[in-house]
PDB file of N, CA and C in Angstrom:
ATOM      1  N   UNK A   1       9.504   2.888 -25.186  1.00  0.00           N
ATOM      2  CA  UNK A   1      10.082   3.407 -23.949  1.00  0.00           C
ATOM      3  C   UNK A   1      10.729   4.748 -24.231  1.00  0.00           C
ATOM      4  N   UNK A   2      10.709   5.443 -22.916  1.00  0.00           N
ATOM      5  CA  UNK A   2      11.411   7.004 -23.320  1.00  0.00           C
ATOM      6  C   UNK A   2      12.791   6.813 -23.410  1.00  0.00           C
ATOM      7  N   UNK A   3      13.075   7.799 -23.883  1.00  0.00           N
ATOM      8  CA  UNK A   3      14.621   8.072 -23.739  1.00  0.00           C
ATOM      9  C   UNK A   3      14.940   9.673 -23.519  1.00  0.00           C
ATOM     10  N   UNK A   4      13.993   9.715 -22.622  1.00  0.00           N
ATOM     11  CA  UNK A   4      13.924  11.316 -21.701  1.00  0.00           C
ATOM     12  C   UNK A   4      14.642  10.697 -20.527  1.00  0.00           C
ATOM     13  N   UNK A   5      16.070  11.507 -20.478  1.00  0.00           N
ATOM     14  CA  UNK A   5      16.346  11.253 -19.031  1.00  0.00           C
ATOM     15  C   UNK A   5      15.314  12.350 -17.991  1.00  0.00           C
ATOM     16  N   UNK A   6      14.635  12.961 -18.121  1.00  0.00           N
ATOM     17  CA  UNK A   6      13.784  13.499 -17.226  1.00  0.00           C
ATOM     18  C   UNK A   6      12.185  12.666 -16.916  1.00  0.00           C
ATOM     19  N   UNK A   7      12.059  11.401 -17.659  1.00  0.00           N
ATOM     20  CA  UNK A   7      11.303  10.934 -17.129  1.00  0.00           C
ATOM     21  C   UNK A   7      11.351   9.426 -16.961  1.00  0.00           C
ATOM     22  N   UNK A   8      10.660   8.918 -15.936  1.00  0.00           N
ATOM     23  CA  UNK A   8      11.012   7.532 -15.137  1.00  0.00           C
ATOM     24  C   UNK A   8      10.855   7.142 -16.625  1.00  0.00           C
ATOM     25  N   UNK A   9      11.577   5.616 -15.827  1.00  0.00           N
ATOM     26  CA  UNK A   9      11.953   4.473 -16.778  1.00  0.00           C
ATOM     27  C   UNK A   9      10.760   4.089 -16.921  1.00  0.00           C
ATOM     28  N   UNK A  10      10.441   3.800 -17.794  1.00  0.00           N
ATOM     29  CA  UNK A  10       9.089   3.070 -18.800  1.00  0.00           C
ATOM     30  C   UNK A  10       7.772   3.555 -19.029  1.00  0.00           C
ATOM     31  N   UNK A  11       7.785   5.551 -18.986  1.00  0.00           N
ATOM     32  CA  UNK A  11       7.425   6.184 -19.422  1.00  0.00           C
ATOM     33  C   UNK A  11       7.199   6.647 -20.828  1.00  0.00           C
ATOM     34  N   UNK A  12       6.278   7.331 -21.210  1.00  0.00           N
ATOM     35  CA  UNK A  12       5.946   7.645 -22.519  1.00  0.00           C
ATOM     36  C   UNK A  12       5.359   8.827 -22.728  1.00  0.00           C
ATOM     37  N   UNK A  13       5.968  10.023 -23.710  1.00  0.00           N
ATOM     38  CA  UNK A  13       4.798  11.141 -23.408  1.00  0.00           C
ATOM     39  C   UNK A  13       3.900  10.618 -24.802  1.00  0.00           C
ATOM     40  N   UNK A  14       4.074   9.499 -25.042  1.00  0.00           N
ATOM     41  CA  UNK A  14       2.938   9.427 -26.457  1.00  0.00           C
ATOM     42  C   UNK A  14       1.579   9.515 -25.966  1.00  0.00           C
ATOM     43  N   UNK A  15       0.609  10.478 -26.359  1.00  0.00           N
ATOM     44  CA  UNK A  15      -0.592  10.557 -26.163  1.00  0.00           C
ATOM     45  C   UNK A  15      -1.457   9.257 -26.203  1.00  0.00           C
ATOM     46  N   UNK A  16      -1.183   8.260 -26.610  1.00  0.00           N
ATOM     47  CA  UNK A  16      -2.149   6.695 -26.986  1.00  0.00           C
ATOM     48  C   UNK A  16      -2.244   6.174 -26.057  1.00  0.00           C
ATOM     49  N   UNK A  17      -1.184   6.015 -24.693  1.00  0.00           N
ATOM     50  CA  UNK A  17      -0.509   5.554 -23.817  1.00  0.00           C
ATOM     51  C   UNK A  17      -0.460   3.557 -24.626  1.00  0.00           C
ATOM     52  N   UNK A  18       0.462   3.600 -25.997  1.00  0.00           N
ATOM     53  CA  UNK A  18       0.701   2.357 -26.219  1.00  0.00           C
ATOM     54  C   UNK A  18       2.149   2.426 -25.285  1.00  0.00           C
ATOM     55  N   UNK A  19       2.945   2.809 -24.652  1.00  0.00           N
ATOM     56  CA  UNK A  19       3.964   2.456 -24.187  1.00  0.00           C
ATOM     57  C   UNK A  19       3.611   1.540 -22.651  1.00  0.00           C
ATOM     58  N   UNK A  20       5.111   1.481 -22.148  1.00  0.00           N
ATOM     59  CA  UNK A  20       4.746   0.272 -20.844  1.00  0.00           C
ATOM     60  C   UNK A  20       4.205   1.111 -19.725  1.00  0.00           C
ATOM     61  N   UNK A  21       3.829   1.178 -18.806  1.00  0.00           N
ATOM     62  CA  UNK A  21       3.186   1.161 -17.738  1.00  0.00           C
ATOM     63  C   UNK A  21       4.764   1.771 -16.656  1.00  0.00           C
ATOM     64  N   UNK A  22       4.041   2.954 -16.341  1.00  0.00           N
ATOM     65  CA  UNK A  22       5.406   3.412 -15.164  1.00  0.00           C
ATOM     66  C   UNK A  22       5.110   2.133 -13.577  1.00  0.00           C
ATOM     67  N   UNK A  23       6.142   1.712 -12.883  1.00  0.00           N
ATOM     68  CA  UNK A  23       6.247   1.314 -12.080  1.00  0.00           C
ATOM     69  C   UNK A  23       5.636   2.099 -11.057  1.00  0.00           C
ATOM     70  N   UNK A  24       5.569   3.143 -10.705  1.00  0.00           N
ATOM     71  CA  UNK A  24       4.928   4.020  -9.839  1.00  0.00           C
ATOM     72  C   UNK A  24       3.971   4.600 -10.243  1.00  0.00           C
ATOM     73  N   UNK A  25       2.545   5.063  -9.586  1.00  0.00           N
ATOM     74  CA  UNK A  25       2.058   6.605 -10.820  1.00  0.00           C
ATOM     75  C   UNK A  25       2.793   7.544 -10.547  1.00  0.00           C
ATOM     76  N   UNK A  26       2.734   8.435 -11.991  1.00  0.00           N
ATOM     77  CA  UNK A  26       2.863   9.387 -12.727  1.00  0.00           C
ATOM     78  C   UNK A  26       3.577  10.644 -10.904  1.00  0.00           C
ATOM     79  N   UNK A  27       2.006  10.678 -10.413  1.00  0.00           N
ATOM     80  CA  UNK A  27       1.498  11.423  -9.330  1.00  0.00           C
ATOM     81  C   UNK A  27       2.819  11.467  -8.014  1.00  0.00           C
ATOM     82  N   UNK A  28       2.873   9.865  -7.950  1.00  0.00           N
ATOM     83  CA  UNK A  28       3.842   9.695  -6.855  1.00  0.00           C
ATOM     84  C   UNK A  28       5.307  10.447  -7.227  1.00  0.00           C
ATOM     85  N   UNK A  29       5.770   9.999  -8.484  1.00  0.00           N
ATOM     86  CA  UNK A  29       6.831   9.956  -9.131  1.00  0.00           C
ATOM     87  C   UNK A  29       7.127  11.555  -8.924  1.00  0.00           C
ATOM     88  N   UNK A  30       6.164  12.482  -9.396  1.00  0.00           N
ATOM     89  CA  UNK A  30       6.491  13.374  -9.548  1.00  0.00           C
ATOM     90  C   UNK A  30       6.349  13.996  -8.060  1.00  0.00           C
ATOM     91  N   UNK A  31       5.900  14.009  -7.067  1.00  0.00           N
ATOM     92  CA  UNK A  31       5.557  14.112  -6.035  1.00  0.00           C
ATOM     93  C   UNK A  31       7.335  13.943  -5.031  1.00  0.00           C
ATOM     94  N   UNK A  32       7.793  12.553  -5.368  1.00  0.00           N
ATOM     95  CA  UNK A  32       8.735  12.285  -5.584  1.00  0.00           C
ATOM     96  C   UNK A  32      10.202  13.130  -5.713  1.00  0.00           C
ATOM     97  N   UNK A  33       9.926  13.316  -6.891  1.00  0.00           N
ATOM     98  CA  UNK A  33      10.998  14.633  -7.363  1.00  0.00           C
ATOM     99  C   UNK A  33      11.425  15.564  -6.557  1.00  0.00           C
ATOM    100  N   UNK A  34       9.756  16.424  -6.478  1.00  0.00           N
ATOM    101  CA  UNK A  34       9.713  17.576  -5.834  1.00  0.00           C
ATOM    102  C   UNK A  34      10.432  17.487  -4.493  1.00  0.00           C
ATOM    103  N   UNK A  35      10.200  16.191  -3.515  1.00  0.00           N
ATOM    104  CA  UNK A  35      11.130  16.187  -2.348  1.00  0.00           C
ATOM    105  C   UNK A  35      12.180  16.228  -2.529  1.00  0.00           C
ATOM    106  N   UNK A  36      12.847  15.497  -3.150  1.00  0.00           N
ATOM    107  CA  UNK A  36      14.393  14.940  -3.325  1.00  0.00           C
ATOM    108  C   UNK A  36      14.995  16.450  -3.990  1.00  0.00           C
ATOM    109  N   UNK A  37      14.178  17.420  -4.376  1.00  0.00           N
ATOM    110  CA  UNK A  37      14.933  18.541  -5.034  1.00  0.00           C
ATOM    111  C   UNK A  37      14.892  19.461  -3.750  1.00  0.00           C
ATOM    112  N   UNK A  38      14.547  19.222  -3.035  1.00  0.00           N
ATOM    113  CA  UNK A  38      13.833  20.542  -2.465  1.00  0.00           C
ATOM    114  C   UNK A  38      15.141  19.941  -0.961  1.00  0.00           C
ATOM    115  N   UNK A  39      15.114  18.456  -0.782  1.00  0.00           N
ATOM    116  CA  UNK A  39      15.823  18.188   0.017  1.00  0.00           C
ATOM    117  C   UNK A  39      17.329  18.367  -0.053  1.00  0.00           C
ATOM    118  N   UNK A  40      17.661  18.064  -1.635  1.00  0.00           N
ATOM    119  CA  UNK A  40      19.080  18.340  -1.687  1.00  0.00           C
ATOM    120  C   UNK A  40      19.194  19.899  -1.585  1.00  0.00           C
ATOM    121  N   UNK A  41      18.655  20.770  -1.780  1.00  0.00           N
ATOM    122  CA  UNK A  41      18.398  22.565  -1.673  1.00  0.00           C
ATOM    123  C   UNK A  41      19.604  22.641  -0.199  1.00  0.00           C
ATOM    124  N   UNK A  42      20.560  23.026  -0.445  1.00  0.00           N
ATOM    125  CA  UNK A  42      21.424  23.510   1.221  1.00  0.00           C
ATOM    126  C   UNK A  42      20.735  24.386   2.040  1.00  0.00           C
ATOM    127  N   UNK A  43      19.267  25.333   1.659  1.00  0.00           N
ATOM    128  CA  UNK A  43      18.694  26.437   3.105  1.00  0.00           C
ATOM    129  C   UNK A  43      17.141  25.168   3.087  1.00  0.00           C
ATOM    130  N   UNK A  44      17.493  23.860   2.714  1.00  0.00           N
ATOM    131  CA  UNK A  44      16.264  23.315   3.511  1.00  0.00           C
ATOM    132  C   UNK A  44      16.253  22.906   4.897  1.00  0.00           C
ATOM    133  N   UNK A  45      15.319  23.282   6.048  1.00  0.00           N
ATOM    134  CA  UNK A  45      15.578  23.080   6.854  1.00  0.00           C
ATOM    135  C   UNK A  45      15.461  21.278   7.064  1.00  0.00           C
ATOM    136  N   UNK A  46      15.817  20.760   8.375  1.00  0.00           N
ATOM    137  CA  UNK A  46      16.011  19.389   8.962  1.00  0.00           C
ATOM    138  C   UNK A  46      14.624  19.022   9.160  1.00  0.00           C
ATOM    139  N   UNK A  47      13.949  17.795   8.776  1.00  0.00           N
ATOM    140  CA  UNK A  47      12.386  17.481   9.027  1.00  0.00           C
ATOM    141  C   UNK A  47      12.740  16.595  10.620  1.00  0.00           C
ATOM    142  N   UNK A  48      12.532  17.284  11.327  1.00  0.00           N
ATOM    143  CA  UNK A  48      12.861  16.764  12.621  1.00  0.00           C
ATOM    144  C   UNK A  48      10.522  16.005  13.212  1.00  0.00           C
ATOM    145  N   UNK A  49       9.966  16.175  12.713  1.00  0.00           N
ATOM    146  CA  UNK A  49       8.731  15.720  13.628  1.00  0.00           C
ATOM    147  C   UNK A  49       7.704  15.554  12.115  1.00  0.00           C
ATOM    148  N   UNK A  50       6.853  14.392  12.489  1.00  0.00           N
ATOM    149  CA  UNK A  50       5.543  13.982  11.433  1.00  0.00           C
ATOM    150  C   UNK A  50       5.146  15.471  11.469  1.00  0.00           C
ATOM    151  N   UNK A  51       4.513  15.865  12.161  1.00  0.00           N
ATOM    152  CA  UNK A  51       3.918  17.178  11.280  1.00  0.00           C
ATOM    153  C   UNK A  51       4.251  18.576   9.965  1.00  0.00           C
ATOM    154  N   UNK A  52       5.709  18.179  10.405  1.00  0.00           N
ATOM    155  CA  UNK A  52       6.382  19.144   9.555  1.00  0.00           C
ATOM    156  C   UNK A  52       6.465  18.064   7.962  1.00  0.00           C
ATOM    157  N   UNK A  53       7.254  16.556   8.236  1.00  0.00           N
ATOM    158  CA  UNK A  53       6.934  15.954   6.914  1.00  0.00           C
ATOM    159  C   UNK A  53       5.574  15.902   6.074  1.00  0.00           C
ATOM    160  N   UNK A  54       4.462  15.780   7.610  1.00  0.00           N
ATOM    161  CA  UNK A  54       3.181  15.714   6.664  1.00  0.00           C
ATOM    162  C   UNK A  54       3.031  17.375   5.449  1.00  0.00           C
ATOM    163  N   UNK A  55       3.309  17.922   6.113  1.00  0.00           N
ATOM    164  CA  UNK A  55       3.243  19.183   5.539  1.00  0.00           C
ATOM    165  C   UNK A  55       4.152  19.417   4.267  1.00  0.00           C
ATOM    166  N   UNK A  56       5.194  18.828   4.449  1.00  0.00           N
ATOM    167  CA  UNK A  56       6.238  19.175   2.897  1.00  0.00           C
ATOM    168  C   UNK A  56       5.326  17.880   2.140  1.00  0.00           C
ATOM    169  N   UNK A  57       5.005  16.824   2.436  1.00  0.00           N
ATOM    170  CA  UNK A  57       4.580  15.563   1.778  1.00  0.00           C
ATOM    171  C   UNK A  57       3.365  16.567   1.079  1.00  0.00           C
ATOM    172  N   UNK A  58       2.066  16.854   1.624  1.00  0.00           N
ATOM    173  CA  UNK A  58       0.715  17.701   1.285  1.00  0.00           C
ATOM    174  C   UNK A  58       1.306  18.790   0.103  1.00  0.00           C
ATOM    175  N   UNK A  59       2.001  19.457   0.192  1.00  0.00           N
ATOM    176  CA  UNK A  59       2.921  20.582  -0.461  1.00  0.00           C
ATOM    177  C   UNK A  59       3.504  19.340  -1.816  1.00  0.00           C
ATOM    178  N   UNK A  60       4.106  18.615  -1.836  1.00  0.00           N
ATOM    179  CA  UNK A  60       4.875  17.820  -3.101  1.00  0.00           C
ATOM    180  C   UNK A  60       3.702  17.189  -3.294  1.00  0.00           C
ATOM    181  N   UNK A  61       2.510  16.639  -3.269  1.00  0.00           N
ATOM    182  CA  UNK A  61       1.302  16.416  -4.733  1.00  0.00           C
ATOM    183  C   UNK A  61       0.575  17.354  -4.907  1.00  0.00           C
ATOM    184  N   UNK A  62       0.250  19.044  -3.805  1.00  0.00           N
ATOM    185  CA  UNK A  62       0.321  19.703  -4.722  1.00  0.00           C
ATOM    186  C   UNK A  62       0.763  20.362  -5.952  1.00  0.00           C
ATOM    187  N   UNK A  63       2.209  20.173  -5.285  1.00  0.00           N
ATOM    188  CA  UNK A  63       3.455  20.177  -6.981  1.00  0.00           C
ATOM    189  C   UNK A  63       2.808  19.231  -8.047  1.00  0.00           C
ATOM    190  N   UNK A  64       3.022  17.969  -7.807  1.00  0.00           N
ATOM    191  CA  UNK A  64       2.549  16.587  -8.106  1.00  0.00           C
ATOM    192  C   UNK A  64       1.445  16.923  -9.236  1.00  0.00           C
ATOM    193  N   UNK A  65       0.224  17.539  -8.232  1.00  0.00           N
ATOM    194  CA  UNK A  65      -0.901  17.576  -9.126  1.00  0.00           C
ATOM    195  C   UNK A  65      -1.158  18.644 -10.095  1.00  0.00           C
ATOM    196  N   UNK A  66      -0.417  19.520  -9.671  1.00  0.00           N
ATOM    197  CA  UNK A  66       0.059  21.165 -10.515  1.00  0.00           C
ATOM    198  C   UNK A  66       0.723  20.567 -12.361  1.00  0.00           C
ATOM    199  N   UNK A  67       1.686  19.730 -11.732  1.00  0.00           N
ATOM    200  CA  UNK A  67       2.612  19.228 -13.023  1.00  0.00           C
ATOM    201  C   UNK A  67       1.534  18.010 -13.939  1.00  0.00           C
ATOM    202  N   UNK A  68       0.765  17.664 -12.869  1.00  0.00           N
ATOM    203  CA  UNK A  68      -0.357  16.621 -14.242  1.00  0.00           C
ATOM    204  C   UNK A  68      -1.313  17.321 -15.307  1.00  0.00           C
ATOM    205  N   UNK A  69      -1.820  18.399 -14.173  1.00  0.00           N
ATOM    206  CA  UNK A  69      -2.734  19.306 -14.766  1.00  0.00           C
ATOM    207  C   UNK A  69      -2.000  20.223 -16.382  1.00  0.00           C
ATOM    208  N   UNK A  70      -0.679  20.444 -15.857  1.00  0.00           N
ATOM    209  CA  UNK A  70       0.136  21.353 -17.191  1.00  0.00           C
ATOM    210  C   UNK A  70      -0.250  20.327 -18.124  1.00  0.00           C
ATOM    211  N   UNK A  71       0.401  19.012 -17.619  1.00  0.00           N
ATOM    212  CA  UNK A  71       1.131  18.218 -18.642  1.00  0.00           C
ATOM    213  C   UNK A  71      -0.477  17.737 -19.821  1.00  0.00           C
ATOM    214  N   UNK A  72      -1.273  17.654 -18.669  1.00  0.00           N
ATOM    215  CA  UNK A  72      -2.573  17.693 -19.492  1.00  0.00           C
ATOM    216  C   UNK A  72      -3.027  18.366 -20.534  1.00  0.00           C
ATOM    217  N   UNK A  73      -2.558  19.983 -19.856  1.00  0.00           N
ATOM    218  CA  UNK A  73      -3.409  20.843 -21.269  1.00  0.00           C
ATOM    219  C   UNK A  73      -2.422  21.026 -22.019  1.00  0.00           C
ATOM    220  N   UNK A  74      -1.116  20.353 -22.063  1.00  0.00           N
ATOM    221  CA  UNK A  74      -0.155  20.367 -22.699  1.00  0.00           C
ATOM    222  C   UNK A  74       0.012  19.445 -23.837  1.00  0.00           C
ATOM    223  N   UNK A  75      -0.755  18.518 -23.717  1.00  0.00           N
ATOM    224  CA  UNK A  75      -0.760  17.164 -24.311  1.00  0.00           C
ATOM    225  C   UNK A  75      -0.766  17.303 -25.676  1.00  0.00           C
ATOM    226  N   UNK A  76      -1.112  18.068 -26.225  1.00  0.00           N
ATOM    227  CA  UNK A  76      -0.940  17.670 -28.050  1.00  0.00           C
ATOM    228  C   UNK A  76       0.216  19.100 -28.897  1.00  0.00           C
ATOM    229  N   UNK A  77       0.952  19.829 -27.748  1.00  0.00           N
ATOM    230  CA  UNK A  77       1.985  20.708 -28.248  1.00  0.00           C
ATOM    231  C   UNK A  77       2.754  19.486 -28.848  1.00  0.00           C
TER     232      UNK A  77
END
């Protein structure tokens, strides 16, 4: 198990993936983040209607999928 406070509980950056299994994917999790950062931000505006959430939601797994792709070609630094 990690002991990265920057990554969920029962994460692993070991390349083998012998560690446990994240409760969420990877994808969501980080997807995740990106809202909750962007929401605590004080000039974010109020998500007042579905179209505007769909739109920050579409926007956070592009983050999402941006941060798998690094972490990918990142994998054996």
């Amino acid at each position: 198990m990690s002991t990265n406070p920057h990554e969920p509980h029962g994460s692993s950056s070991e390349p083998d993936g012998a560690s446990e299994q994240l409760p969420i994917p990877l994808r969501d999790w980080f997807a995740g983040m990106w809202v909750a950062g962007a929401a605590a931000h004080r000039d974010t505006p109020q998500i007042t209607d579905l179209d505007k959430a769909s739109r920050i939601a579409e926007q956070a797994y592009r983050v999402a999928d941006a941060m798998l792709l690094c972490r990918s070609l990142h994998a054996e630094d």
